[in-house]
PDB file of N, CA and C in Angstrom:
ATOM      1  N   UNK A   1     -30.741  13.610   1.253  1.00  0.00           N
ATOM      2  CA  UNK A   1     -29.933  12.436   1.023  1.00  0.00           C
ATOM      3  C   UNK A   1     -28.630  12.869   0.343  1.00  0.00           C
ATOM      4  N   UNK A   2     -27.737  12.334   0.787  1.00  0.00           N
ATOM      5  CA  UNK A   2     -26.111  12.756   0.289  1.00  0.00           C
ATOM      6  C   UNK A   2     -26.391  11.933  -1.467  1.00  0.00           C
ATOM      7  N   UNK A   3     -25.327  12.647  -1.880  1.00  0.00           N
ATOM      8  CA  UNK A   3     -25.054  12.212  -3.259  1.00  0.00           C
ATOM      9  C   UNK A   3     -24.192  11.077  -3.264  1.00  0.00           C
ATOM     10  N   UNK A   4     -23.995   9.924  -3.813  1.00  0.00           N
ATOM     11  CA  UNK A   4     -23.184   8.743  -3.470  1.00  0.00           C
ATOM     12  C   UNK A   4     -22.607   9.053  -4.884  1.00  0.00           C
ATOM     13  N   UNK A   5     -21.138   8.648  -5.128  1.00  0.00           N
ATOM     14  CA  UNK A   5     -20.581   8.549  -6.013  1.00  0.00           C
ATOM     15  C   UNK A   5     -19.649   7.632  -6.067  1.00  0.00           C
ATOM     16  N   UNK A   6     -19.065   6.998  -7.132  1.00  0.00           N
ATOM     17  CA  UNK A   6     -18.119   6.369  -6.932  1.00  0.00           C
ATOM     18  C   UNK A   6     -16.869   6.570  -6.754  1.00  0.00           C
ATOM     19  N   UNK A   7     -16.607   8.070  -6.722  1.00  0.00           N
ATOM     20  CA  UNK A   7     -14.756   8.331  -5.794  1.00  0.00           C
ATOM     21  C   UNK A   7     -15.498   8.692  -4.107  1.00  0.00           C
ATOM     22  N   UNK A   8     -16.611   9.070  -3.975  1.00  0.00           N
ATOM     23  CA  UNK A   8     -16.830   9.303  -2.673  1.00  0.00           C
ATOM     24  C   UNK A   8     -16.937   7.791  -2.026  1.00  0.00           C
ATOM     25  N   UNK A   9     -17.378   6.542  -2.473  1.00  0.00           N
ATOM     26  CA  UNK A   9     -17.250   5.410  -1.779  1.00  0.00           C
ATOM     27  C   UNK A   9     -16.342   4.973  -2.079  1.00  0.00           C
ATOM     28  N   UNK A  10     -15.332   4.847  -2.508  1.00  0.00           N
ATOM     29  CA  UNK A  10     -13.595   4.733  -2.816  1.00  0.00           C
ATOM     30  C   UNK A  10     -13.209   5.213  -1.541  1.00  0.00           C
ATOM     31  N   UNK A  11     -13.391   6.586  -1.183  1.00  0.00           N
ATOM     32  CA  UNK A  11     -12.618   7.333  -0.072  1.00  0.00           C
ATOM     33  C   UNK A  11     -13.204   6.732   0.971  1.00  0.00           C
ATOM     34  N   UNK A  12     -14.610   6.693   1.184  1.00  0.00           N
ATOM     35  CA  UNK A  12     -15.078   6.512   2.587  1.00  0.00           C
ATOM     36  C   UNK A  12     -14.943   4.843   2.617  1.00  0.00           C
ATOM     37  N   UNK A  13     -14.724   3.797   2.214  1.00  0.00           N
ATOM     38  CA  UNK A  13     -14.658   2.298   2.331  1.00  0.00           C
ATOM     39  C   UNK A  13     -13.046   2.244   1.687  1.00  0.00           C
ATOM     40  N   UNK A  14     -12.565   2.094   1.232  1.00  0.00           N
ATOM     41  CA  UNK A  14     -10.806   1.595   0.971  1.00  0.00           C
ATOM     42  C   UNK A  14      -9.809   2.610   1.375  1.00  0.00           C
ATOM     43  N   UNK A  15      -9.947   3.871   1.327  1.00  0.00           N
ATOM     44  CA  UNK A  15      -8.766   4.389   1.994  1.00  0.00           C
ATOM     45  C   UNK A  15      -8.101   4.559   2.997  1.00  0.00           C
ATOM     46  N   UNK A  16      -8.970   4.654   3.871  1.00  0.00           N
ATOM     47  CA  UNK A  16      -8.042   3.946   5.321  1.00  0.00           C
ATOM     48  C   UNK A  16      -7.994   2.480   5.523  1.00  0.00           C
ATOM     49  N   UNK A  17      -8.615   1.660   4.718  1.00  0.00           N
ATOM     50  CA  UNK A  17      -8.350   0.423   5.066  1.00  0.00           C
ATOM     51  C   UNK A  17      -6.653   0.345   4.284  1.00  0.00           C
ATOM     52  N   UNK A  18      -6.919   0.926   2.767  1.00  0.00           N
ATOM     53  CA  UNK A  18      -5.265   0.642   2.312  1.00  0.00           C
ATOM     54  C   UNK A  18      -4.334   1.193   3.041  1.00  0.00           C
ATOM     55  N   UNK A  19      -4.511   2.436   3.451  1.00  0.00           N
ATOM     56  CA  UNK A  19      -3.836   3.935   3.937  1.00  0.00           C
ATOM     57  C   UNK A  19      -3.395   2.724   5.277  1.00  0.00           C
ATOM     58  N   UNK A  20      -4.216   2.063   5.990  1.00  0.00           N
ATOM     59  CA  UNK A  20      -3.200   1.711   7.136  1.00  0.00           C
ATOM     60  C   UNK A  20      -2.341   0.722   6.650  1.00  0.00           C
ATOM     61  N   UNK A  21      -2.813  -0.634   5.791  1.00  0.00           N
ATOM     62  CA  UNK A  21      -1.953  -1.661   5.507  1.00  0.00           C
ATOM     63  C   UNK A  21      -0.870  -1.236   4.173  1.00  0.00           C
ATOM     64  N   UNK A  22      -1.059  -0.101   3.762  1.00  0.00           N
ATOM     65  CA  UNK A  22       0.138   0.201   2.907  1.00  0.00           C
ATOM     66  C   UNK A  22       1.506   1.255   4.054  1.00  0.00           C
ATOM     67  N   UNK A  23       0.896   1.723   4.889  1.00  0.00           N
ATOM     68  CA  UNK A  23       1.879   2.111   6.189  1.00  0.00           C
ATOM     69  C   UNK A  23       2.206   0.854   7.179  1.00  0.00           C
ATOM     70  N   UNK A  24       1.611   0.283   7.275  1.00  0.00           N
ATOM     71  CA  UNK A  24       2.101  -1.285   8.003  1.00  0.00           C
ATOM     72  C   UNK A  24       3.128  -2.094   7.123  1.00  0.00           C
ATOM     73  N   UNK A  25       2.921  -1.587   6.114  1.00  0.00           N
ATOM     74  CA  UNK A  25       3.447  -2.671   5.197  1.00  0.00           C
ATOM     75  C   UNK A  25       5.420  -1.861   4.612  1.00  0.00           C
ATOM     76  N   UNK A  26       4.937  -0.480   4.485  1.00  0.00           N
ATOM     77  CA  UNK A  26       6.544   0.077   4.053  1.00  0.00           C
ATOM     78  C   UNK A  26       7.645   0.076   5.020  1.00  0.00           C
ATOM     79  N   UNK A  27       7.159   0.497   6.277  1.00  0.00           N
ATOM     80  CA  UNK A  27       8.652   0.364   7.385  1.00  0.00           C
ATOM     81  C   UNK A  27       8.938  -1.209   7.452  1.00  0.00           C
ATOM     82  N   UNK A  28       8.283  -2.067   6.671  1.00  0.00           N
ATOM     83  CA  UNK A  28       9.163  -3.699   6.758  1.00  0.00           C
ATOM     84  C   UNK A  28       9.955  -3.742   5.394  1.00  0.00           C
ATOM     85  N   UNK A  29       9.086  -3.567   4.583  1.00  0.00           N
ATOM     86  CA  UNK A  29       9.797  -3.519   3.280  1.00  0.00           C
ATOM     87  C   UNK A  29      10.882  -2.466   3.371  1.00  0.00           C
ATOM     88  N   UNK A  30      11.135  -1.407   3.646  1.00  0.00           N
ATOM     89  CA  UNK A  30      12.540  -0.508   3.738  1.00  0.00           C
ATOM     90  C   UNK A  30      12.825  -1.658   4.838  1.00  0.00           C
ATOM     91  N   UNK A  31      12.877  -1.464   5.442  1.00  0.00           N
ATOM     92  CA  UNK A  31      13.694  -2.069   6.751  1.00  0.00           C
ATOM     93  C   UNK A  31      14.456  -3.204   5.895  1.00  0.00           C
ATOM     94  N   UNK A  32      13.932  -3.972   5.599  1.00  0.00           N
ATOM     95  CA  UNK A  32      13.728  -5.264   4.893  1.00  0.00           C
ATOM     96  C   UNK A  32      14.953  -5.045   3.741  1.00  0.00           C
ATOM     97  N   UNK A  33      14.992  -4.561   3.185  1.00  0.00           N
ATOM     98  CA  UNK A  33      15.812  -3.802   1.836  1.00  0.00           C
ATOM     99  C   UNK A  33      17.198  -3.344   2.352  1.00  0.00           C
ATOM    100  N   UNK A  34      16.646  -2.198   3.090  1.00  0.00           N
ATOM    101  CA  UNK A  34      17.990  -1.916   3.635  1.00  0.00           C
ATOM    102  C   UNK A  34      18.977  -2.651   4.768  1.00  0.00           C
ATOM    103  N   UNK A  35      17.803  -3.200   5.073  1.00  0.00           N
ATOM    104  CA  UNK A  35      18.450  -4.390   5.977  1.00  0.00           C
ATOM    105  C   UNK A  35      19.410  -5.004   5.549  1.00  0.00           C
ATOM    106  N   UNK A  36      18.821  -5.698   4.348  1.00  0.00           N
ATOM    107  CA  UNK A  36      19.631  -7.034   3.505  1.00  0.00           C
ATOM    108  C   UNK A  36      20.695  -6.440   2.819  1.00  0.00           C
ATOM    109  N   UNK A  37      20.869  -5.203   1.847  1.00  0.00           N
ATOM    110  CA  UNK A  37      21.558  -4.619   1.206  1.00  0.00           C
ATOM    111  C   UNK A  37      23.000  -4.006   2.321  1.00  0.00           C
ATOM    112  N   UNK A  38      22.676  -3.504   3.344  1.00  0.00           N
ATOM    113  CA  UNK A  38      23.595  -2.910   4.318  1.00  0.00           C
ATOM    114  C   UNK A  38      24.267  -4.062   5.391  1.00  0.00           C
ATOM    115  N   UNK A  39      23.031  -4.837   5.675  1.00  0.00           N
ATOM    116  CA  UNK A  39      23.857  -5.718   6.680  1.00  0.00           C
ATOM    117  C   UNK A  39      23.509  -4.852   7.687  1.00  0.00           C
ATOM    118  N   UNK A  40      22.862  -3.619   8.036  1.00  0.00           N
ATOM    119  CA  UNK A  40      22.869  -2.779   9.621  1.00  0.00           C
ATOM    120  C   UNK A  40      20.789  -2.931   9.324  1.00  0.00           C
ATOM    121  N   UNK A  41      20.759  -3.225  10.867  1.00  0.00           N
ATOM    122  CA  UNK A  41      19.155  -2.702  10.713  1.00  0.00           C
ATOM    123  C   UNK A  41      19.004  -1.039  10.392  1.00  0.00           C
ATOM    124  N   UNK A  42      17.426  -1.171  10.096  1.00  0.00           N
ATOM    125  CA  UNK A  42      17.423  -0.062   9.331  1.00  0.00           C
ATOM    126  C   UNK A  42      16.319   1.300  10.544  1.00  0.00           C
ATOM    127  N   UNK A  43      16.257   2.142  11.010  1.00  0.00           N
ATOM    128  CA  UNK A  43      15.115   2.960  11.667  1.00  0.00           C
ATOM    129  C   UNK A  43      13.773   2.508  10.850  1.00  0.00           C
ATOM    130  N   UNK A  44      12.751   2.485  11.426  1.00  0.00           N
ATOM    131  CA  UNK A  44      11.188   2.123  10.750  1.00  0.00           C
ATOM    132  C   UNK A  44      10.684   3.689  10.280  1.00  0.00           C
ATOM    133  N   UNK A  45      10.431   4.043   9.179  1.00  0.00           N
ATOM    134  CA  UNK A  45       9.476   5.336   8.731  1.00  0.00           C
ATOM    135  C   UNK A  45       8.751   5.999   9.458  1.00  0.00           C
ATOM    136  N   UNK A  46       9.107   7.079   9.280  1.00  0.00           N
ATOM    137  CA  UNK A  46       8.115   7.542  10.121  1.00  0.00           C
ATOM    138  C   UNK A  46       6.425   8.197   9.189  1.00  0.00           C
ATOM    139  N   UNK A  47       5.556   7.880   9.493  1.00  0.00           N
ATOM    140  CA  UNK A  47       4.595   9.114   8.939  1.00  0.00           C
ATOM    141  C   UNK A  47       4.826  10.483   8.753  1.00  0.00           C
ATOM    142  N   UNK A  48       4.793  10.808   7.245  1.00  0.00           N
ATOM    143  CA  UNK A  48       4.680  12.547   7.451  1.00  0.00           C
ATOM    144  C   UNK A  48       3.623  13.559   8.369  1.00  0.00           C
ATOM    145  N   UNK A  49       3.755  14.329   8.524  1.00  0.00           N
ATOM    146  CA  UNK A  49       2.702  15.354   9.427  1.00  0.00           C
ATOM    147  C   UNK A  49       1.272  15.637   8.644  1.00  0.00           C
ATOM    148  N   UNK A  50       1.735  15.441   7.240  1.00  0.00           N
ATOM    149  CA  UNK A  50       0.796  16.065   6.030  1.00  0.00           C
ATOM    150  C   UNK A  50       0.621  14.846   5.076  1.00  0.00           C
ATOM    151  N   UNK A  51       0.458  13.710   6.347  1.00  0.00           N
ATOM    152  CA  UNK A  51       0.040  12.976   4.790  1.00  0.00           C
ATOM    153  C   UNK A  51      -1.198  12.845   4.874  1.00  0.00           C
ATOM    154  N   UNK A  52      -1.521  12.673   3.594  1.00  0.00           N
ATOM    155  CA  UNK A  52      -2.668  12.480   2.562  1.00  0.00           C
ATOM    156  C   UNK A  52      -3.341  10.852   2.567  1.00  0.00           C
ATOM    157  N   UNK A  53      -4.351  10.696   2.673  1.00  0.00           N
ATOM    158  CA  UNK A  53      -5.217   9.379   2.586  1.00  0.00           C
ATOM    159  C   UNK A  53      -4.683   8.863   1.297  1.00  0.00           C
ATOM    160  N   UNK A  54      -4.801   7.594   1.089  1.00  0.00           N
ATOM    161  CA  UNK A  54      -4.336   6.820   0.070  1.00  0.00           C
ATOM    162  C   UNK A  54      -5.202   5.710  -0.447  1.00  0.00           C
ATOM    163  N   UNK A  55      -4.798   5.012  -1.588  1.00  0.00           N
ATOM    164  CA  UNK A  55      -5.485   3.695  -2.106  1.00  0.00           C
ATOM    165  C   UNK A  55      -4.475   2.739  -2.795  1.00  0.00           C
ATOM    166  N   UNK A  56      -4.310   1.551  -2.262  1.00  0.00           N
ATOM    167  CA  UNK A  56      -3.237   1.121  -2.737  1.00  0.00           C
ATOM    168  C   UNK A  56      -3.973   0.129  -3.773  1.00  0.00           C
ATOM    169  N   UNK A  57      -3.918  -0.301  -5.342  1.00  0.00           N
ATOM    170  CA  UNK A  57      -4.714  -0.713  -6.087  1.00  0.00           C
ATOM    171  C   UNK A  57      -2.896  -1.873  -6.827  1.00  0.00           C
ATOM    172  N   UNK A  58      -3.610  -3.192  -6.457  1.00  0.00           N
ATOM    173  CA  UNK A  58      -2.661  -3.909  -7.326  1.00  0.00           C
ATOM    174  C   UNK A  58      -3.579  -4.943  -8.146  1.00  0.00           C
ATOM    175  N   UNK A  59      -3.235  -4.486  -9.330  1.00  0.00           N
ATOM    176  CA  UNK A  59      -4.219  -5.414 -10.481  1.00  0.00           C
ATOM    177  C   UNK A  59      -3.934  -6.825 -10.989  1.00  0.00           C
ATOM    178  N   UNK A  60      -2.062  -7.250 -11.032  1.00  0.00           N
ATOM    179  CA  UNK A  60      -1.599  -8.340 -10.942  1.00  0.00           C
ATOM    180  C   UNK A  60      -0.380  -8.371 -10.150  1.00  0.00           C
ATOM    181  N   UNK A  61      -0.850  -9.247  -8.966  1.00  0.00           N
ATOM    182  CA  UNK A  61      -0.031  -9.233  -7.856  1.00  0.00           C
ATOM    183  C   UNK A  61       1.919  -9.988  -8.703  1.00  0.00           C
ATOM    184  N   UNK A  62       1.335 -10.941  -9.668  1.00  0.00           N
ATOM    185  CA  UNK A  62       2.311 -11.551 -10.268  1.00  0.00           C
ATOM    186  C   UNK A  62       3.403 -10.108 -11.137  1.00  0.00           C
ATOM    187  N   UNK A  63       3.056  -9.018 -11.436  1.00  0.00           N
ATOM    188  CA  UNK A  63       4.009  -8.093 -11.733  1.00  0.00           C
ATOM    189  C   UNK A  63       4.632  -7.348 -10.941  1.00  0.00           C
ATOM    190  N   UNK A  64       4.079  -7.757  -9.424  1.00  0.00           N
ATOM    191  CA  UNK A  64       4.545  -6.815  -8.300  1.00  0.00           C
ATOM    192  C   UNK A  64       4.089  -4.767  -8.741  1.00  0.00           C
ATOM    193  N   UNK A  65       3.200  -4.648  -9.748  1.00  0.00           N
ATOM    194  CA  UNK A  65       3.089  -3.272  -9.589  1.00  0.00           C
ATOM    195  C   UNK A  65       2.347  -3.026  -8.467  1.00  0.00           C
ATOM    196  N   UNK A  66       2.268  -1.709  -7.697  1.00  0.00           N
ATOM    197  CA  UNK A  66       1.298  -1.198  -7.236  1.00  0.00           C
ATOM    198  C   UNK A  66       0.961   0.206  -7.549  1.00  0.00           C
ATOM    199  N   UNK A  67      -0.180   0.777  -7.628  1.00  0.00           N
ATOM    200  CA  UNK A  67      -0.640   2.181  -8.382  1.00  0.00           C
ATOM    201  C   UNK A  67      -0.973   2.733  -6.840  1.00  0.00           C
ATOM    202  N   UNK A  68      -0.323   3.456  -6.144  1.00  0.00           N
ATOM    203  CA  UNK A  68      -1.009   4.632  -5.134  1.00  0.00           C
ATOM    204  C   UNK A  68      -1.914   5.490  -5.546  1.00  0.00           C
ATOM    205  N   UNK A  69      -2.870   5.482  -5.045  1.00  0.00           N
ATOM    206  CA  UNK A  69      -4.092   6.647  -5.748  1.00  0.00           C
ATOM    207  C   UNK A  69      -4.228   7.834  -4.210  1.00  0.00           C
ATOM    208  N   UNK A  70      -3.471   8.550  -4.461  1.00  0.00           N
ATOM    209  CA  UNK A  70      -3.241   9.688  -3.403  1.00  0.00           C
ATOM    210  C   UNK A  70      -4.006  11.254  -4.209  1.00  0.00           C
ATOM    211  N   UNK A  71      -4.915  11.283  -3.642  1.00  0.00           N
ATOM    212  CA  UNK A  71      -5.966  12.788  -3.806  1.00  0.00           C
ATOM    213  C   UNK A  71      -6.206  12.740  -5.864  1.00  0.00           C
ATOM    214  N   UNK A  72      -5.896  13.345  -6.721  1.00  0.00           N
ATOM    215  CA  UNK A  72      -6.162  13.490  -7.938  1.00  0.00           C
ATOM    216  C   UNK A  72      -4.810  12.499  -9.008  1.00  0.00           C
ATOM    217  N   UNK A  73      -3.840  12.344  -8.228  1.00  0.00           N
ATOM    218  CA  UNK A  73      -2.256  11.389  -8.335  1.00  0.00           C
ATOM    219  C   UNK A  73      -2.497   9.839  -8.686  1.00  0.00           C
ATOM    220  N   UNK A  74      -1.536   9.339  -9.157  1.00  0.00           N
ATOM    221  CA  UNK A  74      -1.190   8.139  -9.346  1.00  0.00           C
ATOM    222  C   UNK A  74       0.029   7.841  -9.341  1.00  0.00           C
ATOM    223  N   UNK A  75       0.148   7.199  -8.013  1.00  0.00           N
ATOM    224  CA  UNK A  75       1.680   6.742  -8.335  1.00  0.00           C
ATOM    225  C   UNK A  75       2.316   5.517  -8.498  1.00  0.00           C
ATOM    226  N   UNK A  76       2.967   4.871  -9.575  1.00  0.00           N
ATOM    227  CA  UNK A  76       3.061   3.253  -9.642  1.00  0.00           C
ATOM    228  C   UNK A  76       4.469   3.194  -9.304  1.00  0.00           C
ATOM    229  N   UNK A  77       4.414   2.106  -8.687  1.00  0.00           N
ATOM    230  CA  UNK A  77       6.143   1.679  -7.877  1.00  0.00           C
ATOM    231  C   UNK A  77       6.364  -0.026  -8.070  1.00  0.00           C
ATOM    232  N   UNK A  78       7.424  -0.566  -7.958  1.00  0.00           N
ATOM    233  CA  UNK A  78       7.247  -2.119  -8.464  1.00  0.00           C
ATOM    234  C   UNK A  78       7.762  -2.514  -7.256  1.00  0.00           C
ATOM    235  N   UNK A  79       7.173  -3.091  -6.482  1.00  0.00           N
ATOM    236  CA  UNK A  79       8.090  -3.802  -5.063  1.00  0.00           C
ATOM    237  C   UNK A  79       7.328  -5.527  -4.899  1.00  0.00           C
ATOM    238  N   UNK A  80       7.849  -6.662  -5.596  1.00  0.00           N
ATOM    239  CA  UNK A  80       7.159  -7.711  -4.995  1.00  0.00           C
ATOM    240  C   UNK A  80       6.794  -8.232  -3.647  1.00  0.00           C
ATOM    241  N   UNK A  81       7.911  -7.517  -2.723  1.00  0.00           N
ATOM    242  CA  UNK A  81       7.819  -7.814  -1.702  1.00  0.00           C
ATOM    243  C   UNK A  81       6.262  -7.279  -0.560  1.00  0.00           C
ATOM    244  N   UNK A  82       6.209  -5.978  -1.146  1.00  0.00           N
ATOM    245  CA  UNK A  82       5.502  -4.889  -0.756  1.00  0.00           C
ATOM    246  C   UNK A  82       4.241  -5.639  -1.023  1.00  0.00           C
ATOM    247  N   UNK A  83       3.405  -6.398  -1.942  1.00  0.00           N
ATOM    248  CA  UNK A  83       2.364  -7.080  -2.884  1.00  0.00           C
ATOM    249  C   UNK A  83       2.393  -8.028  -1.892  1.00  0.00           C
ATOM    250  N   UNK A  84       3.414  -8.864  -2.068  1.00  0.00           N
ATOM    251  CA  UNK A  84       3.084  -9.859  -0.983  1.00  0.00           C
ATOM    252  C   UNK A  84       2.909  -9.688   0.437  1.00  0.00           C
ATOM    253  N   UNK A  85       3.320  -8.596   1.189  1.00  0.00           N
ATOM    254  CA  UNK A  85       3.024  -8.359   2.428  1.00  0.00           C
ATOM    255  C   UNK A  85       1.116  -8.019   2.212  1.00  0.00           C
ATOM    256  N   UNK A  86       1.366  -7.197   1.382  1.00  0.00           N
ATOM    257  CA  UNK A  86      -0.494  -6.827   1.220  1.00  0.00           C
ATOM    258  C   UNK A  86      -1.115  -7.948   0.772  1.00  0.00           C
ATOM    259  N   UNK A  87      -0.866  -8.815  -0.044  1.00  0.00           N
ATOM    260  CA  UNK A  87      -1.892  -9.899  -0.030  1.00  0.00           C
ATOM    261  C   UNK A  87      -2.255 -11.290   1.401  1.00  0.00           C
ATOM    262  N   UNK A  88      -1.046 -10.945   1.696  1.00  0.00           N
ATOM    263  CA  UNK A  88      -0.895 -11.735   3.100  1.00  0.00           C
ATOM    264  C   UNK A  88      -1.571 -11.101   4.016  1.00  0.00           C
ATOM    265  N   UNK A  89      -1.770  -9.980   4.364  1.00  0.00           N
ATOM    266  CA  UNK A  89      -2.255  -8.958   5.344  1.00  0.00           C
ATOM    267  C   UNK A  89      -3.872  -8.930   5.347  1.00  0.00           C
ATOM    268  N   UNK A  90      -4.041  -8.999   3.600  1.00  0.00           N
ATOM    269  CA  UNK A  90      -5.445  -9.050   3.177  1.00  0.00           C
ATOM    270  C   UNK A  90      -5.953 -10.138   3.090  1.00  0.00           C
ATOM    271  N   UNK A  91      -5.273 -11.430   3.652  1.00  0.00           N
ATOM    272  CA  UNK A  91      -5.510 -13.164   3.589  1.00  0.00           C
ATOM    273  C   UNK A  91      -6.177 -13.664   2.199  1.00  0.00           C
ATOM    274  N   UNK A  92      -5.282 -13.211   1.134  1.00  0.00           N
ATOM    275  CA  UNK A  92      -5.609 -13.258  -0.242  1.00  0.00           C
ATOM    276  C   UNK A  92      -4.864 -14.544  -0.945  1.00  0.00           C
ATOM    277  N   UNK A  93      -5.327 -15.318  -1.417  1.00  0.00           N
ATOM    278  CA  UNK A  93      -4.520 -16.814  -1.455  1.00  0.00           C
ATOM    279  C   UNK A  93      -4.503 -16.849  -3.258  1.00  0.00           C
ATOM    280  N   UNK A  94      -3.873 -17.604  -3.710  1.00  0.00           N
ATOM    281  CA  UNK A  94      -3.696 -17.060  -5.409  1.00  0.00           C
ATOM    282  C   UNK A  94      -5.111 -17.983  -6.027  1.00  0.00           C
ATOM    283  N   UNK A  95      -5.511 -18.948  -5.405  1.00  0.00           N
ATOM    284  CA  UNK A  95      -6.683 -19.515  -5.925  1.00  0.00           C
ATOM    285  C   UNK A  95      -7.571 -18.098  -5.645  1.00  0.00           C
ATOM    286  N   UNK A  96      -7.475 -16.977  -5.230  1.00  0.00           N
ATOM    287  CA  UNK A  96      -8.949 -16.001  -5.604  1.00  0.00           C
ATOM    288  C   UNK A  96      -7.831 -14.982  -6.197  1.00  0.00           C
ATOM    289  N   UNK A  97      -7.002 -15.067  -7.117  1.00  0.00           N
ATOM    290  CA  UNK A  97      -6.497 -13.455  -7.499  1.00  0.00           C
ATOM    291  C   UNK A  97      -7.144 -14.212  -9.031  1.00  0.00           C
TER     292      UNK A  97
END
């Protein structure tokens, strides 16, 4: 019997679920940004060759943080927009946050 742990069911249940809707979610938000700021549409992101599985963890959607949990890393970035695409994506309504 495998050993179950709790970063091994982290990886195998949320990281590709975040890993895709946090890549669904950045080429709108840049786009989106640079869009509005430039006035020119913007090219959509591309994926790196070497990227790394991810976890996108937002604890209060109302501060717009989000914490990336990429391999042993943490990375926090503030984008409201970015929060709200993921709670929309995740059909998350503020009566359950």
């Amino acid at each position: 019997m495998t050993d179950s742990t709790r970063r091994n069911f982290l990886i195998a249940t949320g990281a590709s679920a975040a890993a895709v809707g946090v890549a669904a979610a950045l080429p709108t938000a840049a786009g989106a940004s640079t869009a509005g700021s430039a006035g020119t549409s913007a090219k959509p992101l591309k994926t790196p060759k070497n990227a790394a599985p991810l976890v996108a963890h937002v604890s209060d959607p109302s501060t717009g943080e989000v914490s990336l949990l990429v391999g042993e890393r943490e990375v926090k970035i503030h984008d409201h927009d970015l929060v709200a695409r993921l709670s929309h994506a995740a059909g998350v309504t503020a009566k359950e946050v």
